[in-house]
N, C-alpha and C. Protein backbone atom coordinates (compact mmCIF):
# COMPACT_ATOMS: atom_id res chain seq x y z
N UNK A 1 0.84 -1.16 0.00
CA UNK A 1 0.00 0.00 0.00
C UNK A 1 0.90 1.24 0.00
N UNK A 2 1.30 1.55 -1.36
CA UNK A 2 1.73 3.33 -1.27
C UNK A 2 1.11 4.18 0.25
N UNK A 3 2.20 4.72 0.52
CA UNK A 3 1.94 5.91 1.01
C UNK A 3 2.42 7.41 0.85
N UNK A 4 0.97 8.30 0.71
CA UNK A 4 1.12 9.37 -0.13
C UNK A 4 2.20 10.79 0.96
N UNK A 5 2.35 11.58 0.53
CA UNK A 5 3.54 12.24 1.69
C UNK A 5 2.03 13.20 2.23
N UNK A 6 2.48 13.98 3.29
CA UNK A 6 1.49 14.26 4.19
C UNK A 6 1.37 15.44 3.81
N UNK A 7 0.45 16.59 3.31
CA UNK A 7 0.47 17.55 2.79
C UNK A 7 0.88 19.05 3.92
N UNK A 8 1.82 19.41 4.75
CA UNK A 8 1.73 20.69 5.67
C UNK A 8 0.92 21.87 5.31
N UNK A 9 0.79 22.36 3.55
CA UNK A 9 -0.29 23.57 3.31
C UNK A 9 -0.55 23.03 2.21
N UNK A 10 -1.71 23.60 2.07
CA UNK A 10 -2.30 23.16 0.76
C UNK A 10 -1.82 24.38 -0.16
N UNK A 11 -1.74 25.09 -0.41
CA UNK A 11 -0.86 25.65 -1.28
C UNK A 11 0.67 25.45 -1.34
N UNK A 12 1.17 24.63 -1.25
CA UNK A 12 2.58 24.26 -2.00
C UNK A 12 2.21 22.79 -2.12
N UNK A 13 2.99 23.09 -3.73
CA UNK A 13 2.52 22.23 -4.40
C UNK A 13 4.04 21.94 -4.56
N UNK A 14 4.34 20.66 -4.94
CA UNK A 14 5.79 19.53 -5.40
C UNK A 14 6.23 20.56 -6.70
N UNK A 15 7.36 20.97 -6.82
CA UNK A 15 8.42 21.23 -7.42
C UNK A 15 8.17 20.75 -8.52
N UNK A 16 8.17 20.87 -9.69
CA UNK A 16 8.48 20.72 -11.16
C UNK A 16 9.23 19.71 -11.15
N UNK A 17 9.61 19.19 -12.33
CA UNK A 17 10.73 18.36 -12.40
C UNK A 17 11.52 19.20 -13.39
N UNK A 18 13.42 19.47 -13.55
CA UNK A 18 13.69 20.23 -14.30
C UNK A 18 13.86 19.46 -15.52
N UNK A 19 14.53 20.30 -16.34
CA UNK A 19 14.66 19.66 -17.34
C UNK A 19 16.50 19.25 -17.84
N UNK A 20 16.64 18.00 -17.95
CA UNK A 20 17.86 17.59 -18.04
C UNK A 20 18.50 18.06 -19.87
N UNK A 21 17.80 19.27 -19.91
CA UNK A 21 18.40 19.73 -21.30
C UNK A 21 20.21 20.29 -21.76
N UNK A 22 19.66 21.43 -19.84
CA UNK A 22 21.17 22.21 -20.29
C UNK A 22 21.81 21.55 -19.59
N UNK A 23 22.48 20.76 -18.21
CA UNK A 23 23.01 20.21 -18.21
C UNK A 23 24.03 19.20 -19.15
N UNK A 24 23.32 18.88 -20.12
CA UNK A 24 23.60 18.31 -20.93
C UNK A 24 24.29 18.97 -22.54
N UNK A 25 23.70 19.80 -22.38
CA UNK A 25 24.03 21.07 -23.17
C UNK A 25 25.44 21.32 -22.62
N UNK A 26 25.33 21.98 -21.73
CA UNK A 26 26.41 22.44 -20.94
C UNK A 26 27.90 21.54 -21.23
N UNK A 27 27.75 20.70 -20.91
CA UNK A 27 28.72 18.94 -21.28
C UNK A 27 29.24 19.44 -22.66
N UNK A 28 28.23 19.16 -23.52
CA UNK A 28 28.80 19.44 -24.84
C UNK A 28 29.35 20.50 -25.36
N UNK A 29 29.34 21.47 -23.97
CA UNK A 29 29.82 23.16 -24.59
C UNK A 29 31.28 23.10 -23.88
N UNK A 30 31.41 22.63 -22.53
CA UNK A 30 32.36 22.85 -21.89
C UNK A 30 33.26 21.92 -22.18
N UNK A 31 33.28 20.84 -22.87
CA UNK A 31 34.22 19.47 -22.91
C UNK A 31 35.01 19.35 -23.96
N UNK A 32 34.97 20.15 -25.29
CA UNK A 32 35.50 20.25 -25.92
C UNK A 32 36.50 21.90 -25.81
N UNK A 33 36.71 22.46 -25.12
CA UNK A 33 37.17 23.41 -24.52
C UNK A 33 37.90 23.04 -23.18
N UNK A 34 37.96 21.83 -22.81
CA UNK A 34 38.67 21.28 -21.79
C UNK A 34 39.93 20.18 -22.46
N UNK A 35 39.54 19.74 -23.18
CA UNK A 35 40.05 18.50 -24.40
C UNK A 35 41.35 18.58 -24.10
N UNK A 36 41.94 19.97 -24.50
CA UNK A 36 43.46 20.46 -24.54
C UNK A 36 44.51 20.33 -23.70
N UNK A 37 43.56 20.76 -22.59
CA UNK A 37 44.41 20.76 -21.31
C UNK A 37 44.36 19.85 -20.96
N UNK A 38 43.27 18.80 -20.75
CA UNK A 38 43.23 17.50 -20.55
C UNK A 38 44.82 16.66 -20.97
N UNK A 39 44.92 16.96 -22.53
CA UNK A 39 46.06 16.26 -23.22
C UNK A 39 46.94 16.64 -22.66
N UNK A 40 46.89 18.21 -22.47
CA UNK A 40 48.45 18.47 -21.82
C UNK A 40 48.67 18.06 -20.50
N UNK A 41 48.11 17.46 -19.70
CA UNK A 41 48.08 17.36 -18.38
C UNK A 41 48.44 15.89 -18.01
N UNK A 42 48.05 15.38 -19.35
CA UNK A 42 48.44 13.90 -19.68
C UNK A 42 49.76 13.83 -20.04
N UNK A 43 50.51 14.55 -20.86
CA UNK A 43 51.53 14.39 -21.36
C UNK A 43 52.18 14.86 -20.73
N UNK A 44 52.00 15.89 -19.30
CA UNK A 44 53.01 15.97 -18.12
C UNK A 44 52.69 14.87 -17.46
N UNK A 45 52.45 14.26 -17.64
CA UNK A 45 51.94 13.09 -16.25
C UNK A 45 52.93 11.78 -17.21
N UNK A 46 52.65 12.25 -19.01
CA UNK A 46 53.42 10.96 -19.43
C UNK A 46 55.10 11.32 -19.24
N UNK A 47 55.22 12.06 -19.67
CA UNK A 47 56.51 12.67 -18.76
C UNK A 47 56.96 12.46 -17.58
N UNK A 48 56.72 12.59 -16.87
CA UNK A 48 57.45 12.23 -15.45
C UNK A 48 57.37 10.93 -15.44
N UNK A 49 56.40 10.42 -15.73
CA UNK A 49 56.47 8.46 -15.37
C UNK A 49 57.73 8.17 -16.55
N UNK A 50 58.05 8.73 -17.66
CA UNK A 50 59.40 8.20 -18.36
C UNK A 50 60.68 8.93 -17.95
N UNK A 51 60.47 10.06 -16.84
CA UNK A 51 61.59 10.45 -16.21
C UNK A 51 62.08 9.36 -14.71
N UNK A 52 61.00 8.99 -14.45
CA UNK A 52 60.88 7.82 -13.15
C UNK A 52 61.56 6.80 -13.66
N UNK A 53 61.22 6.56 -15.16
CA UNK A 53 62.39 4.84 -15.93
C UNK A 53 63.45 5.25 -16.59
N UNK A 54 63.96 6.79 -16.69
CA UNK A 54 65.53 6.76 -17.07
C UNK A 54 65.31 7.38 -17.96
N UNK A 55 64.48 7.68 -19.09
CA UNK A 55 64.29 7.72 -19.99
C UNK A 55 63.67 9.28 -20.32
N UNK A 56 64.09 10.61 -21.36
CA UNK A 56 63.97 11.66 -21.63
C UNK A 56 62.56 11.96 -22.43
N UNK A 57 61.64 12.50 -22.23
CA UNK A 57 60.39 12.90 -22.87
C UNK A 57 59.71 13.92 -22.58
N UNK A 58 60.54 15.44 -22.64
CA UNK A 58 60.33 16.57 -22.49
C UNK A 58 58.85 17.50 -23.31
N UNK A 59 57.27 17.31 -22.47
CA UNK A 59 55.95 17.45 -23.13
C UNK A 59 56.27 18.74 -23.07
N UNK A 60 55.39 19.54 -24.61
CA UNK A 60 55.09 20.52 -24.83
C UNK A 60 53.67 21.04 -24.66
N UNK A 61 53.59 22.01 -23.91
CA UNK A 61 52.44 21.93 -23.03
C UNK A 61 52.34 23.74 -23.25
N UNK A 62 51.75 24.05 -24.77
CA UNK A 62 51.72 25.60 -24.89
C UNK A 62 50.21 26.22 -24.41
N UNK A 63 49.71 25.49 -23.96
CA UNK A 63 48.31 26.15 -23.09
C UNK A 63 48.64 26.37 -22.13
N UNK A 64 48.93 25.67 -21.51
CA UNK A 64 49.81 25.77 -19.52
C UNK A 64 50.27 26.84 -19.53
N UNK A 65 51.45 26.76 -20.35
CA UNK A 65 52.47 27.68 -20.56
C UNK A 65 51.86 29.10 -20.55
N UNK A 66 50.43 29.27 -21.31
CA UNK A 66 50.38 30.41 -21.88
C UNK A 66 49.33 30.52 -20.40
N UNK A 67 48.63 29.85 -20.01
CA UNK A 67 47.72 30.01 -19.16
C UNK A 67 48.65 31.18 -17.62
N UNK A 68 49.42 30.30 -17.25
CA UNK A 68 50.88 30.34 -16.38
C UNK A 68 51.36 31.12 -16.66
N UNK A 69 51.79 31.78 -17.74
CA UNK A 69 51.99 33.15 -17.86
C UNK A 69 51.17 34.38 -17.82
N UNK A 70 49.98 34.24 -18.45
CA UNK A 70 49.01 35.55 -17.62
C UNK A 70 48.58 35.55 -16.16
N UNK A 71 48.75 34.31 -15.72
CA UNK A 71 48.31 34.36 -13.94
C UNK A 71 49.80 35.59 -13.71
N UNK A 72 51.02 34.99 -13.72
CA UNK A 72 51.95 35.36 -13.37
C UNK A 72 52.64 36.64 -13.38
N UNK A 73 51.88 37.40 -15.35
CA UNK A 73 51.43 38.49 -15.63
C UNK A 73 51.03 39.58 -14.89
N UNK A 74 49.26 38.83 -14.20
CA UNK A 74 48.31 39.16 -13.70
C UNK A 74 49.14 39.64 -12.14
N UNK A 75 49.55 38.57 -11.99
CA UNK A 75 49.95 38.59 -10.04
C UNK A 75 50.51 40.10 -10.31
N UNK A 76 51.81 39.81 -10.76
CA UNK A 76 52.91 40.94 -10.82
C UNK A 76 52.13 42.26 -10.92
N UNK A 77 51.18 42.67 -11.99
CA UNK A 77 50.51 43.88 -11.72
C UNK A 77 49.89 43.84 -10.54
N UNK A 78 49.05 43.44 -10.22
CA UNK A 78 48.33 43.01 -9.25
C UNK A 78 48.99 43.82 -7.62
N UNK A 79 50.19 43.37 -7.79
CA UNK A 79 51.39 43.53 -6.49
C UNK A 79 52.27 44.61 -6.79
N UNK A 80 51.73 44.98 -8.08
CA UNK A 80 52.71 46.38 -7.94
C UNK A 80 52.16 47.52 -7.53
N UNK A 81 50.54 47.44 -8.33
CA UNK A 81 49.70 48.08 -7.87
C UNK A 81 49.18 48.34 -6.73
N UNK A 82 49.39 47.26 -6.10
CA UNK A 82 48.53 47.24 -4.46
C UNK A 82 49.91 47.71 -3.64
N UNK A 83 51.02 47.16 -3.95
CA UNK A 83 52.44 47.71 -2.95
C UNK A 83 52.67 49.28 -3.11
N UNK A 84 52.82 50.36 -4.33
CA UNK A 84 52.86 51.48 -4.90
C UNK A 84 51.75 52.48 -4.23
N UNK A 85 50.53 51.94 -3.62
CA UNK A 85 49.65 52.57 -2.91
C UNK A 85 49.78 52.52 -2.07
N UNK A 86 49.95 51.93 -1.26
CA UNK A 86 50.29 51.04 0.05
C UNK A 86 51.47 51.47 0.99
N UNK A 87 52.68 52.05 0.13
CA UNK A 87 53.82 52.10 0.40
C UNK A 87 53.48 53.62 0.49
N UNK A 88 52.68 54.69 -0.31
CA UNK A 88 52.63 56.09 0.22
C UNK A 88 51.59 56.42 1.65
N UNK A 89 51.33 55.21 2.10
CA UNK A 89 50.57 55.97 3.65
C UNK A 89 51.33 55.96 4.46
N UNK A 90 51.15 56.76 5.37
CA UNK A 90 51.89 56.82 6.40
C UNK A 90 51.53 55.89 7.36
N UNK A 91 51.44 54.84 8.32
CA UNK A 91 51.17 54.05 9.03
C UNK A 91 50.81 54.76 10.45
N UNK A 92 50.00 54.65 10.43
CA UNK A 92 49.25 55.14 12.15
C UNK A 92 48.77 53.87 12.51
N UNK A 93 49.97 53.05 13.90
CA UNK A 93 48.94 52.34 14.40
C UNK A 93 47.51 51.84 15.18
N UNK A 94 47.13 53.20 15.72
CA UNK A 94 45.96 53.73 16.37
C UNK A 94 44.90 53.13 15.16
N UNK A 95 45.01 54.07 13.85
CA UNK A 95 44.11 53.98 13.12
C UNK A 95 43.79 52.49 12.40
N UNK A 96 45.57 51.99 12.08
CA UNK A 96 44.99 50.68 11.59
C UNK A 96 44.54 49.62 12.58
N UNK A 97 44.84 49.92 13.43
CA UNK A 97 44.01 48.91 14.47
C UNK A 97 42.75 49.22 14.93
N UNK A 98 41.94 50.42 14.79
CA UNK A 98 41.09 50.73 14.80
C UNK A 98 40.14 49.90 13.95
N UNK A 99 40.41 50.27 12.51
CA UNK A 99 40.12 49.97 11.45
C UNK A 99 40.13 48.20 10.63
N UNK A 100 40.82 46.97 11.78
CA UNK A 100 41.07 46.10 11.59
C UNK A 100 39.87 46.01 13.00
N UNK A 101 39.61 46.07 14.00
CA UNK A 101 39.19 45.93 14.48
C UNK A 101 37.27 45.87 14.33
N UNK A 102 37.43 47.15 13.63
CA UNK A 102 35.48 47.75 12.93
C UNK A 102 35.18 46.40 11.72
N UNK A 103 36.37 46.45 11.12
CA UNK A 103 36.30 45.23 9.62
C UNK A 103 35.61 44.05 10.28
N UNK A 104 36.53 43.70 11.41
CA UNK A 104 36.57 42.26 12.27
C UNK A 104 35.10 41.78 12.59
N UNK A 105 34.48 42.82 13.72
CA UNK A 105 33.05 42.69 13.70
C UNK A 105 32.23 43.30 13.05
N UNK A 106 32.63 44.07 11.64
CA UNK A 106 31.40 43.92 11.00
C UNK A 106 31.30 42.48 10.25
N UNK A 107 33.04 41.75 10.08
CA UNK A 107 32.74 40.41 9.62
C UNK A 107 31.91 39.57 10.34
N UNK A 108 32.07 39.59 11.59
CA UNK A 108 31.70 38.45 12.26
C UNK A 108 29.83 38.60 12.53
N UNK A 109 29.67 40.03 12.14
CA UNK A 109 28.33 40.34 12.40
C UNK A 109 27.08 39.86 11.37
N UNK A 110 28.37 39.66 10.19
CA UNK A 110 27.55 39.23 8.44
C UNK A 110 27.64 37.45 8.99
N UNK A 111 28.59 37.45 9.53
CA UNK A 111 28.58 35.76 9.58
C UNK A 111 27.34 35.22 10.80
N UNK A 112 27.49 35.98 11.40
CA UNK A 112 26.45 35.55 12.41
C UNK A 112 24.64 35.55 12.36
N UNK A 113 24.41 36.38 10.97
CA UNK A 113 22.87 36.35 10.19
C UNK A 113 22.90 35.07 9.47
C-alpha cells in the first residue's frame, strides 16, 4: 500500500521536475574546450612516469604555458599596484588597528545572520 507524503499547506505544491536539457548542453559546450588541457596534463603526467624509468620525454604543453603566464602576468601587476599605494601611507597604528578591528566585527556580524 503506497503511502502518499502528508500535505503541511495546501498551497505548495511539489516542485516541477527540471529539465535535463542544459546540463547536458552544458557537457557538450564545456568538454570540448577542456580537451586540450586535458592532453596536456596527460603528457606531463606521461613525462614524469618516463623520467621515473631513465628515460627523456620533455611534453610541450603551450596552453599551460600560456595560461601560467598571464596568472603570473596578472599577479605581478596586481602587487605592484597594491604595494605602490600602500607604500605612500603613512602608518598610524591607532588607526589601523582601529580599522582592523570595525572590519573584524562587522565580519563576524555578516557571519552571524
Amino acid at each position: 500500500m503506497p503511502k502518499n507524503p502528508i500535505t503541511l499547506a495546501p498551497d505548495l505544491r511539489p516542485n516541477r521536475r527540471r529539465s535535463k536539457v542544459l546540463p547536458i548542453a552544458s557537457i557538450f559546450v564545456v568538454a570540448p574546450l577542456l580537451i586540450p588541457l586535458l592532453l596536456e596534463t596527460a603528457a606531463l603526467c606521461y613525462g614524469q612516469w618516463c623520467m621515473v624509468f631513465g628515460t627523456s620525454a620533455p611534453p610541450r604543453t603551450p596552453m599551460l604555458d600560456s595560461i601560467h603566464e598571464r596568472i603570473e602576468s596578472a599577479r605581478d601587476e596586481l602587487w605592484s599596484a597594491a604595494s605602490a599605494r600602500f607604500q605612500r601611507v603613512p602608518w598610524n597604528p591607532k588607526v589601523v588597528l582601529t580599522i582592523a578591528a570595525v572590519i573584524t566585527t562587522l565580519g563576524m556580524l555578516m557571519l552571524r545572520r
